[in-house]
C-alpha atoms as a PDB file:
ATOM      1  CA  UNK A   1      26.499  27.806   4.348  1.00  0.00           C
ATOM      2  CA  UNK A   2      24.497  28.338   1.120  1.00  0.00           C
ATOM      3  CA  UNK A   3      25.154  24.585   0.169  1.00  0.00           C
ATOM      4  CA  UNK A   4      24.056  23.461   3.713  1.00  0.00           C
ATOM      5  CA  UNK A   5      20.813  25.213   3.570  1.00  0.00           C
ATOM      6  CA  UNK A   6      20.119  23.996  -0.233  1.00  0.00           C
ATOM      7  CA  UNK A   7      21.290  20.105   1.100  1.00  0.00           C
ATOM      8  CA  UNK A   8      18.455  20.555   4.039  1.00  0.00           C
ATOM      9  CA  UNK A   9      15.434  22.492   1.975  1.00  0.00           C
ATOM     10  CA  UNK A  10      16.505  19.239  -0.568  1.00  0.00           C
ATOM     11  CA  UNK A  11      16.524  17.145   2.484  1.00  0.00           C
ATOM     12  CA  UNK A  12      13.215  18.289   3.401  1.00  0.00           C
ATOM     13  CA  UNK A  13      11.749  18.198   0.088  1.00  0.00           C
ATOM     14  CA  UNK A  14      12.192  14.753   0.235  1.00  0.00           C
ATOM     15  CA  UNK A  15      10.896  13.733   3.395  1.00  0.00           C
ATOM     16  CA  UNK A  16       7.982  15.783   2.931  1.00  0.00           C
ATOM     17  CA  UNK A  17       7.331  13.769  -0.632  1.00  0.00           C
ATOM     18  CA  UNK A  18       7.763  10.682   1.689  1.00  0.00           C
ATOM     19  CA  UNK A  19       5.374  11.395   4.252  1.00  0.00           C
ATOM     20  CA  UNK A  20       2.289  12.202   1.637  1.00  0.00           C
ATOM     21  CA  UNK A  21       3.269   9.627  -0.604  1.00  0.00           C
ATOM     22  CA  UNK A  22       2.868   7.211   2.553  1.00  0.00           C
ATOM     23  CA  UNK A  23      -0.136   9.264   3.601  1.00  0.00           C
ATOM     24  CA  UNK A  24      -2.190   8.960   0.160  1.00  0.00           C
ATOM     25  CA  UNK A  25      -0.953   5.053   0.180  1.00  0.00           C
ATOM     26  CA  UNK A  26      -2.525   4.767   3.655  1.00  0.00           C
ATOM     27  CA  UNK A  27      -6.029   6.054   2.711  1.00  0.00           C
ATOM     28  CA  UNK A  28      -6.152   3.963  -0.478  1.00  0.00           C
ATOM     29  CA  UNK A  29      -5.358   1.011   1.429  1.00  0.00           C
ATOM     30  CA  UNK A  30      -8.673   2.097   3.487  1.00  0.00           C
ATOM     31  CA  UNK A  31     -10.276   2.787   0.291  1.00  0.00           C
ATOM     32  CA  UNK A  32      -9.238  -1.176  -0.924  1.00  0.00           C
ATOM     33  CA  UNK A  33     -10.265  -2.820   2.321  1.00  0.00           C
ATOM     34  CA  UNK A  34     -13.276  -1.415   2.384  1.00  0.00           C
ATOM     35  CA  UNK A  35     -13.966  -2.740  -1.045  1.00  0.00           C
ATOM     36  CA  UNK A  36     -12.518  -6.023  -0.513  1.00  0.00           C
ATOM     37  CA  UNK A  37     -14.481  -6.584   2.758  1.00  0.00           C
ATOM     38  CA  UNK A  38     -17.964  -5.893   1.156  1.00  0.00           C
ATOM     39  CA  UNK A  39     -16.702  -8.513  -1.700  1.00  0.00           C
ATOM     40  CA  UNK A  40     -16.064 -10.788   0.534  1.00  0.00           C
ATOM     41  CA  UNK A  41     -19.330 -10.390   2.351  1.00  0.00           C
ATOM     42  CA  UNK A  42     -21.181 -10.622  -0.674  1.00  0.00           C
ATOM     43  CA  UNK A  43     -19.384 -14.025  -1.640  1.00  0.00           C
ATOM     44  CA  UNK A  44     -18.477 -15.249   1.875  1.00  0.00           C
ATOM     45  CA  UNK A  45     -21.933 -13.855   4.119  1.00  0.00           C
ATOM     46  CA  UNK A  46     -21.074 -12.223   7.212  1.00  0.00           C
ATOM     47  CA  UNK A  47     -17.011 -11.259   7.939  1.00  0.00           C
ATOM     48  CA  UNK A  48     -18.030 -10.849  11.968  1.00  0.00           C
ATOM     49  CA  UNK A  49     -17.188 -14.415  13.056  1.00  0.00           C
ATOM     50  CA  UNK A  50     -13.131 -15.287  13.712  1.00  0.00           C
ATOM     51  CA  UNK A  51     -13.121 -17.570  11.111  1.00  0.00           C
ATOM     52  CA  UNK A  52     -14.161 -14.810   8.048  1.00  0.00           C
ATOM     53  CA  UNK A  53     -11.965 -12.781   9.742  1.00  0.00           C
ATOM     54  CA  UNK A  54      -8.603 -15.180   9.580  1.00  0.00           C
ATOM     55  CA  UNK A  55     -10.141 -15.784   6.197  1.00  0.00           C
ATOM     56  CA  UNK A  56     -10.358 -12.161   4.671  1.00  0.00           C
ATOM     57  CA  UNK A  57      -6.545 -11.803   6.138  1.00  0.00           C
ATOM     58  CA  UNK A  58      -5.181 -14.614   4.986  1.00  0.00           C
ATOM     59  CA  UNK A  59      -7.339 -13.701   1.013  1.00  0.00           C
ATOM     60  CA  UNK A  60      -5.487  -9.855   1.555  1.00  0.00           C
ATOM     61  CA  UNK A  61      -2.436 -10.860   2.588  1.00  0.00           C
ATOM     62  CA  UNK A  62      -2.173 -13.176  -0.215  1.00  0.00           C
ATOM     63  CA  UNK A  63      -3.215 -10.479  -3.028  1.00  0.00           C
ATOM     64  CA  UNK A  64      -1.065  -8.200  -1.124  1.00  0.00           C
ATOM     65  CA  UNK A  65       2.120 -10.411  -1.093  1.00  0.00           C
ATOM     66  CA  UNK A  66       1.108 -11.441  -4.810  1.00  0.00           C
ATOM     67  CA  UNK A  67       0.881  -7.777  -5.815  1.00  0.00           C
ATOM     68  CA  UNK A  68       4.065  -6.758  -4.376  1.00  0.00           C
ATOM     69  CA  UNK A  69       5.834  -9.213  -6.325  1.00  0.00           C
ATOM     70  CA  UNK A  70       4.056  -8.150  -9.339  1.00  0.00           C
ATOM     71  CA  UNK A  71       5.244  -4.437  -8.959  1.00  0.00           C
ATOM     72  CA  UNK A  72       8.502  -4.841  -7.919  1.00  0.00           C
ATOM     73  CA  UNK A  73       8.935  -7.289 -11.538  1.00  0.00           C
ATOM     74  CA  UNK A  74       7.607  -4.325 -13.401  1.00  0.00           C
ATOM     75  CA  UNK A  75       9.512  -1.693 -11.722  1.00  0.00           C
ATOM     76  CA  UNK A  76      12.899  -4.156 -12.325  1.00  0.00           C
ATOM     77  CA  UNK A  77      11.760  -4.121 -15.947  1.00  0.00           C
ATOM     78  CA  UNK A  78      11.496  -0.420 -16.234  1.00  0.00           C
ATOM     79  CA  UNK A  79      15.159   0.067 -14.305  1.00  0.00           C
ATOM     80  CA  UNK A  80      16.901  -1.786 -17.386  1.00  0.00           C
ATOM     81  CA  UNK A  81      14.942  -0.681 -20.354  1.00  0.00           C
END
């Protein structure tokens, strides 16, 4: 029972980690779009009409894939050294 209980707290533990890891990563993300939208205002004019709009996606989505990309390289890199 006592290695049940540990296994679950552990379990828990975990989860918990998870959910405010995801949590913090949620409100930088806010933090970053709000940055990258008055960027792209100041470069771009207004983001109101459809076509900013498409545009500023299409500009984060491609950082964002680019990024991803870039981190998971580095984090390979650090797994074999």
């Amino acid at each position: 029972m006592n290695n049940q209980q540990n296994n679950m707290k552990t379990e828990i533990i975990e989860k918990m980690s998870s959910l405010i890891t995801a949590a913090f990563g949620l409100v930088a993300a806010l933090a970053w779009n709000g940055a990258i939208q008055a960027i792209f205002k100041k470069f771009f004019g207004s983001a109101e009409g459809v076509t900013s709009m498409v545009s500023y996606a299409i500009i984060v989505t491609i950082i964002a894939v680019l990024t991803t990309i870039w981190i998971a390289r580095l984090s390979d890199k650090a797994k074999k050294a």
